[in-house]
Protein backbone atom coordinates (compact mmCIF):
# COMPACT_ATOMS: atom_id res chain seq x y z
CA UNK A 1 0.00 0.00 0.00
CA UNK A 2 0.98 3.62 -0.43
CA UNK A 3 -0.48 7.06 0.57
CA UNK A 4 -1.01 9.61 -2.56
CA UNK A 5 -0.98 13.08 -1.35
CA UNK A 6 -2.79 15.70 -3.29
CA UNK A 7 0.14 18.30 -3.22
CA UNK A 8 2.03 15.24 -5.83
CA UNK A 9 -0.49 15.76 -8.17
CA UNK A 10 1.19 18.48 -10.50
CA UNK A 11 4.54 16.66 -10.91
CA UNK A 12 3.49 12.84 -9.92
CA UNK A 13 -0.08 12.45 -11.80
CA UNK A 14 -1.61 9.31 -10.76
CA UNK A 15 -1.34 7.96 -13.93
CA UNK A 16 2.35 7.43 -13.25
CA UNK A 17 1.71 4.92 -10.79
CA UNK A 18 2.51 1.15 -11.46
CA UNK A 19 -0.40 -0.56 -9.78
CA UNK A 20 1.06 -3.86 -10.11
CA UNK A 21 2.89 -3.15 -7.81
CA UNK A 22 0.22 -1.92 -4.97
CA UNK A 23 -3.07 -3.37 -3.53
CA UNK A 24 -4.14 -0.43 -2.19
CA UNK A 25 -3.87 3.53 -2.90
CA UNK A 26 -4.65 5.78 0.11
CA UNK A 27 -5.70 9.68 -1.07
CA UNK A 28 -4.64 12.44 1.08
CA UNK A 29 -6.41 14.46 2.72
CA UNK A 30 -9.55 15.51 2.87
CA UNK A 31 -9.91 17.55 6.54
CA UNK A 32 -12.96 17.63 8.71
CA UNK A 33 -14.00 21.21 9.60
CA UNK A 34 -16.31 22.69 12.03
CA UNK A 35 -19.77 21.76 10.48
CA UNK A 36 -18.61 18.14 10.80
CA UNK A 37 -18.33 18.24 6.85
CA UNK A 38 -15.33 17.77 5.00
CA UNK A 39 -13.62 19.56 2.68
CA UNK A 40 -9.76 20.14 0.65
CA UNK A 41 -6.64 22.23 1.22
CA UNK A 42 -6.29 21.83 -2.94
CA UNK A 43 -9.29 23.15 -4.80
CA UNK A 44 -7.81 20.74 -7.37
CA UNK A 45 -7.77 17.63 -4.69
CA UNK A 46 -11.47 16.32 -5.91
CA UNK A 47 -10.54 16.04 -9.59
CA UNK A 48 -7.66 14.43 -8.51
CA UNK A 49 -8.98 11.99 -6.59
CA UNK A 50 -11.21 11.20 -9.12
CA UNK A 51 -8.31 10.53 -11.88
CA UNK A 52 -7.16 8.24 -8.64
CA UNK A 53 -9.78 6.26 -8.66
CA UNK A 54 -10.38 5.84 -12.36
CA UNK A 55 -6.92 4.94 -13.27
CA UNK A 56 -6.50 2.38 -9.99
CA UNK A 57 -9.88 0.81 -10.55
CA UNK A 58 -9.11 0.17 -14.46
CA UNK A 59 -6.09 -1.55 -13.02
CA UNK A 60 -7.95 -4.07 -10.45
CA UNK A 61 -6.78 -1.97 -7.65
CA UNK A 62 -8.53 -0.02 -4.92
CA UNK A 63 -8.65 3.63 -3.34
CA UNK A 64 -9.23 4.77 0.03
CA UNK A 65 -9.41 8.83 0.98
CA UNK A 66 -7.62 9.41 4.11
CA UNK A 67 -9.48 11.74 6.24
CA UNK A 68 -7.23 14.00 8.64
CA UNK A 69 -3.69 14.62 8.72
CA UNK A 70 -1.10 16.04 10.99
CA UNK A 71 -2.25 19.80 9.71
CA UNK A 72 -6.00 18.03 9.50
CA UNK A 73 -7.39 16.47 12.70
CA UNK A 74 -8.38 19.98 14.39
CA UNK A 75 -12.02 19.15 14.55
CA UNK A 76 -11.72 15.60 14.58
CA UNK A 77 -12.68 15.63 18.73
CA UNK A 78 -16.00 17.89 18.52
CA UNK A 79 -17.05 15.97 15.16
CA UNK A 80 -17.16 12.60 17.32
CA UNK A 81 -18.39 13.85 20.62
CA UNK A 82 -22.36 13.84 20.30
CA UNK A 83 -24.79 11.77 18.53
CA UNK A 84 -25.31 14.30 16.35
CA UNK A 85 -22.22 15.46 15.39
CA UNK A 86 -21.69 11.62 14.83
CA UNK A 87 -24.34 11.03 12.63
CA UNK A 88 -23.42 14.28 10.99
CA UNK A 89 -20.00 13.60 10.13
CA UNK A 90 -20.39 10.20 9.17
CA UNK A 91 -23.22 11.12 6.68
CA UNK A 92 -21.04 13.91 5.27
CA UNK A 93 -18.03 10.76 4.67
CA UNK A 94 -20.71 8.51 3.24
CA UNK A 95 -22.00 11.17 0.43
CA UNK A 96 -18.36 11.71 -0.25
CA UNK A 97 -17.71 8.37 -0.70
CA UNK A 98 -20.48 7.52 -2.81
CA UNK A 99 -19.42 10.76 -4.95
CA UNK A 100 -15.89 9.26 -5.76
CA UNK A 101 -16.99 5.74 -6.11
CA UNK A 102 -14.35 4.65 -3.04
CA UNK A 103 -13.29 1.71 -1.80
CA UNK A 104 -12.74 2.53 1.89
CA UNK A 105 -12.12 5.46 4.01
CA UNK A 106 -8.83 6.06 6.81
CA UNK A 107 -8.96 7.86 9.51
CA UNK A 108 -5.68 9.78 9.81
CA UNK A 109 -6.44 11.43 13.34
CA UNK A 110 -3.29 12.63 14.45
CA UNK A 111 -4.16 12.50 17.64
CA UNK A 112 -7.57 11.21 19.80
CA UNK A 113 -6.89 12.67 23.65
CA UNK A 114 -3.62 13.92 22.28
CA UNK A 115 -2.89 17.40 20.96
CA UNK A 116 -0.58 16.72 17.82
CA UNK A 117 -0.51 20.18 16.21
CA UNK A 118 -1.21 23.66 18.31
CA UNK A 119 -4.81 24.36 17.98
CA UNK A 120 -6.14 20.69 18.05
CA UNK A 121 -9.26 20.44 19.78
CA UNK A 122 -8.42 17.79 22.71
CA UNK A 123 -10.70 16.05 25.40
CA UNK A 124 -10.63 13.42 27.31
CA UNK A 125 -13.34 11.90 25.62
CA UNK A 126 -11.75 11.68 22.26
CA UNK A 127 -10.84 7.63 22.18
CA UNK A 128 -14.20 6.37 23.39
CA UNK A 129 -16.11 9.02 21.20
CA UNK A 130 -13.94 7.64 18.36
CA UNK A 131 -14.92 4.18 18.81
CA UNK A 132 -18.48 5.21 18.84
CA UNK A 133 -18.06 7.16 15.57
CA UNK A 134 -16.36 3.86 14.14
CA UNK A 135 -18.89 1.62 15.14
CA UNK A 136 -21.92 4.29 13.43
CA UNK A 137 -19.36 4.49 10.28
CA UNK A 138 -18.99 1.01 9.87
CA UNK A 139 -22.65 0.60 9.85
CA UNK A 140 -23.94 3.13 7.28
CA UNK A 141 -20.99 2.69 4.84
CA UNK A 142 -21.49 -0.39 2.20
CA UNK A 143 -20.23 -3.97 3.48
CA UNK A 144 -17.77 -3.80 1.23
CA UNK A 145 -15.84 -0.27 2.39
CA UNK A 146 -12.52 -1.09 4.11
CA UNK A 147 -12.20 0.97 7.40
CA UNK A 148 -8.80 1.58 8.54
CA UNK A 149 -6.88 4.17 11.15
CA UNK A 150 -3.12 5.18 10.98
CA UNK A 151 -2.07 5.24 14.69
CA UNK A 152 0.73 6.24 16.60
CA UNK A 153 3.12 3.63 17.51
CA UNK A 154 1.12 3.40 21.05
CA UNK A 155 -2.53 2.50 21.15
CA UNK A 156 -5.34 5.60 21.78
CA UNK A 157 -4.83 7.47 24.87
CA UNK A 158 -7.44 6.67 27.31
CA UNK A 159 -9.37 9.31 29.22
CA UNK A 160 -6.06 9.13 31.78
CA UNK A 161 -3.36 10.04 29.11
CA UNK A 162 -2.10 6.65 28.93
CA UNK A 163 -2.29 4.40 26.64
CA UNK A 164 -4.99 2.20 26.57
CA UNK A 165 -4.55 -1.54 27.86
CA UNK A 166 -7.21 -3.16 25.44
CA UNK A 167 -7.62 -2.02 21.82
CA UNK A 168 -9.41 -5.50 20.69
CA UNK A 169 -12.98 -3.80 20.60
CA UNK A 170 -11.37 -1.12 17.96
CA UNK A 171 -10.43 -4.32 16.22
CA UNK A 172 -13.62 -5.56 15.63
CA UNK A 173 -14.98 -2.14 13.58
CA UNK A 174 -11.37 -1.32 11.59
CA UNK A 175 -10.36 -3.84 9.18
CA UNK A 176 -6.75 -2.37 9.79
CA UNK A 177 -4.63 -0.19 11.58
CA UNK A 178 -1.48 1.62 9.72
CA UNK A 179 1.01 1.91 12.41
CA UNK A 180 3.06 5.92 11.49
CA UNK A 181 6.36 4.71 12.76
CA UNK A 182 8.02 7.61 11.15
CA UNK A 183 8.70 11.01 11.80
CA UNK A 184 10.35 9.75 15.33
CA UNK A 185 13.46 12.33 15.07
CA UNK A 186 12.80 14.91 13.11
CA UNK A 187 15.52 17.68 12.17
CA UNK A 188 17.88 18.17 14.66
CA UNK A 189 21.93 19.78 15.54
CA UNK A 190 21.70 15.95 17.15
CA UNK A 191 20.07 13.74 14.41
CA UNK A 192 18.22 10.87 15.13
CA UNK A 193 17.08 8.14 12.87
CA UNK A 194 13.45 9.09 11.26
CA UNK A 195 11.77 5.51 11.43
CA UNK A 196 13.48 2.65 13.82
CA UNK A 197 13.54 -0.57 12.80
CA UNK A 198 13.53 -1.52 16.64
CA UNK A 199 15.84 -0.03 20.17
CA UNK A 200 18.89 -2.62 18.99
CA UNK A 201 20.95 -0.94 21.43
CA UNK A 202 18.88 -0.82 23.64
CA UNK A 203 19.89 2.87 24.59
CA UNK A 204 16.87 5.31 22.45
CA UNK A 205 15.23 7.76 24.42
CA UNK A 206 12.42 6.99 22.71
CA UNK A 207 12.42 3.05 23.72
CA UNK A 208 8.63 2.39 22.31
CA UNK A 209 8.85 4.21 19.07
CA UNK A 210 10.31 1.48 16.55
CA UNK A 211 8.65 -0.90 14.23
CA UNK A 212 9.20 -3.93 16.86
CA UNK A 213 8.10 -2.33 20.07
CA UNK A 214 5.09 -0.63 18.30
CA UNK A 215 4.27 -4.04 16.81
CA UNK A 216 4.52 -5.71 20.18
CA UNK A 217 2.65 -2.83 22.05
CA UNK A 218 -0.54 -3.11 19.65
CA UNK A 219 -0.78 -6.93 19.61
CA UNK A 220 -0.02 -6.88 23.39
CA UNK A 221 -3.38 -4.88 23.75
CA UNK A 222 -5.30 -7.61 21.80
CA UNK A 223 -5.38 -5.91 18.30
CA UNK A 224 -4.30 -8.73 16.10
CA UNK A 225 -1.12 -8.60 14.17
CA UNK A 226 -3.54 -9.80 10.88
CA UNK A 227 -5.20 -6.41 11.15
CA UNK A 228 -1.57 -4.42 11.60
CA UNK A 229 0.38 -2.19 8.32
CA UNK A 230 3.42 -0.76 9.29
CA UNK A 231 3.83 2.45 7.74
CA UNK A 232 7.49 2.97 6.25
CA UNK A 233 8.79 6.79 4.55
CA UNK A 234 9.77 7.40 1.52
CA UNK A 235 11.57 11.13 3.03
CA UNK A 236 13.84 11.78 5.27
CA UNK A 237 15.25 14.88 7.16
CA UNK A 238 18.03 17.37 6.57
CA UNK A 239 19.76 18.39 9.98
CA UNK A 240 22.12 20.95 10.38
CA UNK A 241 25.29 19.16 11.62
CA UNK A 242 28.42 17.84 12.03
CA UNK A 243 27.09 14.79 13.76
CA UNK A 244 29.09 11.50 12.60
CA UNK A 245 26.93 9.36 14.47
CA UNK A 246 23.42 9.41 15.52
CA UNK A 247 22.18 10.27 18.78
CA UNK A 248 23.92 8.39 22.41
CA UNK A 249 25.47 6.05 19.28
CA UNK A 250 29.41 5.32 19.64
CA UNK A 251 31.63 5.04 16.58
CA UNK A 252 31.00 1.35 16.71
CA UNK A 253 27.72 1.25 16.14
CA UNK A 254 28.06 3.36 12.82
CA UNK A 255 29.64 2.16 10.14
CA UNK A 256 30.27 4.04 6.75
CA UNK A 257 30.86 3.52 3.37
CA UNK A 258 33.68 5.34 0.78
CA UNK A 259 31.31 8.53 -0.53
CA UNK A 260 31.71 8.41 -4.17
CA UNK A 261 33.89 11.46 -6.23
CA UNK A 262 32.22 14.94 -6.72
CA UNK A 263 32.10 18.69 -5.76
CA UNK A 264 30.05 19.24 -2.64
CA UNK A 265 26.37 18.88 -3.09
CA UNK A 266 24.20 21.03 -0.62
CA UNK A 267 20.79 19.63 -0.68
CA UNK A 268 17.68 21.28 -0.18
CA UNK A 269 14.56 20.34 1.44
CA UNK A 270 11.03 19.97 -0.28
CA UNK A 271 10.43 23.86 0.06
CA UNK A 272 14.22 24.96 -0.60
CA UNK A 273 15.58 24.83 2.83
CA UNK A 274 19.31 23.86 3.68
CA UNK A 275 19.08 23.76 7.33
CA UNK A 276 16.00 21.61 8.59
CA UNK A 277 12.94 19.90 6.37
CA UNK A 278 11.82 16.87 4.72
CA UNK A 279 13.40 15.56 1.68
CA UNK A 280 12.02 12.66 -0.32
CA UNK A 281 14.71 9.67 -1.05
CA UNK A 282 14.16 10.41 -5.04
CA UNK A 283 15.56 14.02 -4.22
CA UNK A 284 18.37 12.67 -2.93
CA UNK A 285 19.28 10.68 -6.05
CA UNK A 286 18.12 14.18 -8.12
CA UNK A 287 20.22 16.56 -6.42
CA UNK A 288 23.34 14.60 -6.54
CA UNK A 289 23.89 13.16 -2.76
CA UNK A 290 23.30 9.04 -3.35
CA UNK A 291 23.75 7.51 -6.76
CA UNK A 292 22.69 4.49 -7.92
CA UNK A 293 24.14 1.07 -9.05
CA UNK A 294 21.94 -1.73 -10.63
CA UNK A 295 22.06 -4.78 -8.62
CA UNK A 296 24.78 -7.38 -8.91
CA UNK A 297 23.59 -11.26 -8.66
CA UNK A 298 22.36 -12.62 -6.95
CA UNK A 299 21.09 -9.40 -5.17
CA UNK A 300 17.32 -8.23 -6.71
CA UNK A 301 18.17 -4.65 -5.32
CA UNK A 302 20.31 -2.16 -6.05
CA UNK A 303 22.85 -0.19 -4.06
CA UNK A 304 22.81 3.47 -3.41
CA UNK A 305 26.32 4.89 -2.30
CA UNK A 306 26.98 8.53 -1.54
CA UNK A 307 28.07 11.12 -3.69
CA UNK A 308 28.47 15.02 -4.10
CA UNK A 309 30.76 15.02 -0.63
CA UNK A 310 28.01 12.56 0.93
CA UNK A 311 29.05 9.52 3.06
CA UNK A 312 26.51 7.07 3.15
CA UNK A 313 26.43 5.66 7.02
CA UNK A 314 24.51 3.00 8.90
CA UNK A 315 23.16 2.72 12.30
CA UNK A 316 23.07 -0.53 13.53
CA UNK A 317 20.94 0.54 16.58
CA UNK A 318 17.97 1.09 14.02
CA UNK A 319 19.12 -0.68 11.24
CA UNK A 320 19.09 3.36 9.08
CA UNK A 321 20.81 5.33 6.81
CA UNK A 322 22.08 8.41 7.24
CA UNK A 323 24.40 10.96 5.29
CA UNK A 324 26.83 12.85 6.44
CA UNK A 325 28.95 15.89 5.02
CA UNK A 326 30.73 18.34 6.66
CA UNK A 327 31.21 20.52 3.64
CA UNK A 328 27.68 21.25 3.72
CA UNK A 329 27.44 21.13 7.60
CA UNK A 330 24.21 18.16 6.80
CA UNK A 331 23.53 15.24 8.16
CA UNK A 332 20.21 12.96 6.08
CA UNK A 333 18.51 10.73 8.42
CA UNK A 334 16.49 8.48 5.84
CA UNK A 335 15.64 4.83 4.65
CA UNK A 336 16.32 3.55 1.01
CA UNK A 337 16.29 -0.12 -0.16
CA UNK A 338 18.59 -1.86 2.47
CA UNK A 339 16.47 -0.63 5.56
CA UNK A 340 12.80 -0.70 3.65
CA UNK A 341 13.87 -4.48 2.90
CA UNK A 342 14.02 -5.05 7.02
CA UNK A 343 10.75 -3.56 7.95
CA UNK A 344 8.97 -5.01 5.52
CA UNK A 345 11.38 -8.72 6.26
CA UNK A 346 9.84 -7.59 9.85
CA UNK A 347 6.21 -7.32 8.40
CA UNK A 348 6.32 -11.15 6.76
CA UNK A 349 7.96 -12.61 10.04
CA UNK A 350 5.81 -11.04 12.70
CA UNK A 351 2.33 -11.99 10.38
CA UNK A 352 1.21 -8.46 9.70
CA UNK A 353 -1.35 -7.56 7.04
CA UNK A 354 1.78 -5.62 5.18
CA UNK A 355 3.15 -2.15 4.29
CA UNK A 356 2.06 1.66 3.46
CA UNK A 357 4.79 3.77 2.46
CA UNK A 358 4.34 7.52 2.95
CA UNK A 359 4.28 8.24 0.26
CA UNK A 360 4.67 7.03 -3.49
CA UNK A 361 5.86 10.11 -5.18
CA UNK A 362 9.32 10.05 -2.94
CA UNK A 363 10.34 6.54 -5.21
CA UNK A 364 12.83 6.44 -7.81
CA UNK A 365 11.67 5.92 -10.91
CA UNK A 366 12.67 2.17 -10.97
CA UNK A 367 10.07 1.89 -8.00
CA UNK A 368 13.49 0.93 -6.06
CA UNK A 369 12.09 1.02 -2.47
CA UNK A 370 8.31 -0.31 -3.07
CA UNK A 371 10.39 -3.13 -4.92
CA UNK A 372 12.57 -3.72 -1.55
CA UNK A 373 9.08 -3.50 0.34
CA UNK A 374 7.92 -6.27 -2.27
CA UNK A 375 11.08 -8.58 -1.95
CA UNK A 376 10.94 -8.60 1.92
CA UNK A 377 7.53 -9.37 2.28
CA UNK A 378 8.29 -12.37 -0.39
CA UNK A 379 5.92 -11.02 -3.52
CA UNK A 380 8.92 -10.35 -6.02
């Protein structure tokens, strides 16, 4: 599976997307607002989605619109906390989904009792009004409409701020859950890696936020592991630093690779930054800091090496990449073929439904990571 923003669209129409190699295309966003309706931060999104659609549906493939959003969820909490608002809301999804001929809707609330962005509406309420709201949306959409809800690598936060012990009756209205394990370090003077395979050191600050542990924590609170996606990036982040290592690592737990020839590259983010952003891994092949080798047998995947005063490095404690240069003071915290292959080796072996990647525009044009996602979970 992969997520399809709406702010690809003018450089990455969906009609570039191989669908033989995906099951599943998730749109995003539409954004609740304060009449419990939804609506677009693109007036261009709708006739986008429906190209989506059309072109995935001539291909045997299927479409979900994501709902929400890190910059979306502000009026997630009041549209779930009455009956009304309820039965409001989920009307509004169902017309929309009829409209676009859909195949399922996601909830991308980002996050129930939590605050995510400044201005979220929050209340304690939010996890057991969200069930509610699940339970009325899986009844009025069509028996066929998938349901599913990207998550933090924790379960919901119960009406005490912690997370709550029991998740199996959320498992019995989603069909799936897409566990975000990305975005855990973002940019930083101190980089971290963006998305942990798992704590292999045993020595993260941030012990619970890695694929294993956030696998581990949701079947632990009875969701089962058939109804789990790990998500998996296709960006990473550009820190300002020196940094040779990533954060509490030692020298030993880094190892690097010879940087290929070139004048120093400085790369910039995804709105022309040099100091702090996202990038996505195609940019780094485009702007000259990783380049490419077709695979030697018997390896299926090729090898991306740096390049443009870029040394390609790898953290063992996460099993990531990361760039380094100190002529242009930036370190990349990313993932690329080698450490997309893991997660999704980690997907097959702990019996998860599979993979989203976030999202499909940030792939090379030889589809080189969804391939890796492919190959580990055993479907190349």
């Amino acid at each position: 599976m992969a997520y399809y923003p709406d702010w690809a669209g003018s450089t990455f129409p969906p009609e570039k997307i191989d669908f033989t190699k995906f099951d599943w295309i998730d749109f995003a966003f539409a954004l609740p607002n304060q009449n419990f309706g939804l609506s677009w931060d693109d007036p261009g999104a709708p006739a986008l989605l429906t190209r989506l659609v059309a072109v995935a549906h001539k291909g045997g493939k299927k479409v979900k619109l994501s709902i929400g959003g890190w910059t979306g969820s502000k009026y997630f909490s009041p549209a779930v906390a009455t009956s009304q608002s309820r039965q409001t809301f989920v009307s509004n999804i169902l017309a929309t989904y009829k409209t676009f001929n859909l195949d399922g809707i996601d909830i991308d609330w980002e996050y129930p009792g939590q605050p995510g962005q400044d201005g979220n509406i929050v209340s304690p309420s939010d996890t057991n009004n969200f069930y509610l709201f699940l339970v009325l949306l899986r009844q009025q959409l069509p028996p066929t409409a998938r349901i599913s809800a990207a998550t933090q690598v924790v379960p919901f936060s119960g009406s005490d701020g912690d997370a709550i012990k029991d998740a199996s009756s959320f498992a019995a209205v989603l069909d799936w859950i897409l566990i975000m394990n990305y975005d855990v370090w973002g940019s930083s003077s101190t980089p971290g890696p963006n998305a942990p395979l798992s704590n292999g050191c045993h020595n993260s600050s941030q012990p619970d936020a890695n694929a294993v542990s956030a696998i581990n924590a949701w079947t632990s609170a009875g969701f089962p592991a058939g109804k789990i996606v790990l998500g998996v990036p296709s960006y990473g982040y550009i820190s300002k630093s020196y940094a040779e290592t990533l954060r509490t690592r030692s020298l030993i737990n880094s190892r690097h690779f010879v940087r290929a020839g070139g004048s120093t590259v400085i790369l910039k983010n995804e709105d022309g930054g040099t100091n702090n952003g996202q990038l996505q891994f195609s940019d780094l092949v485009d702007q000259g800091a990783l380049v490419r080798s077709a695979p030697t047998p018997p390896s299926t995947q090729p090898t991306f090496t740096g390049s443009g005063g870029f040394t390609r490095r790898w953290d063992s404690c996460s099993s990531t990449p990361f760039l380094t240069s100190h002529g242009a003071e930036q370190v990349i915290t990313y993932d690329d073929p080698e450490s997309l292959g893991l997660k999704a080796t980690l997907a097959k072996s702990a019996g998860i439904l599979g993979v989203n990647m976030f999202d499909v525009h940030g792939d090379t044009e030889h589809w080189d990571l969804t391939n890796a996602l492919r190959a580990g979970l055993g479907l190349n």
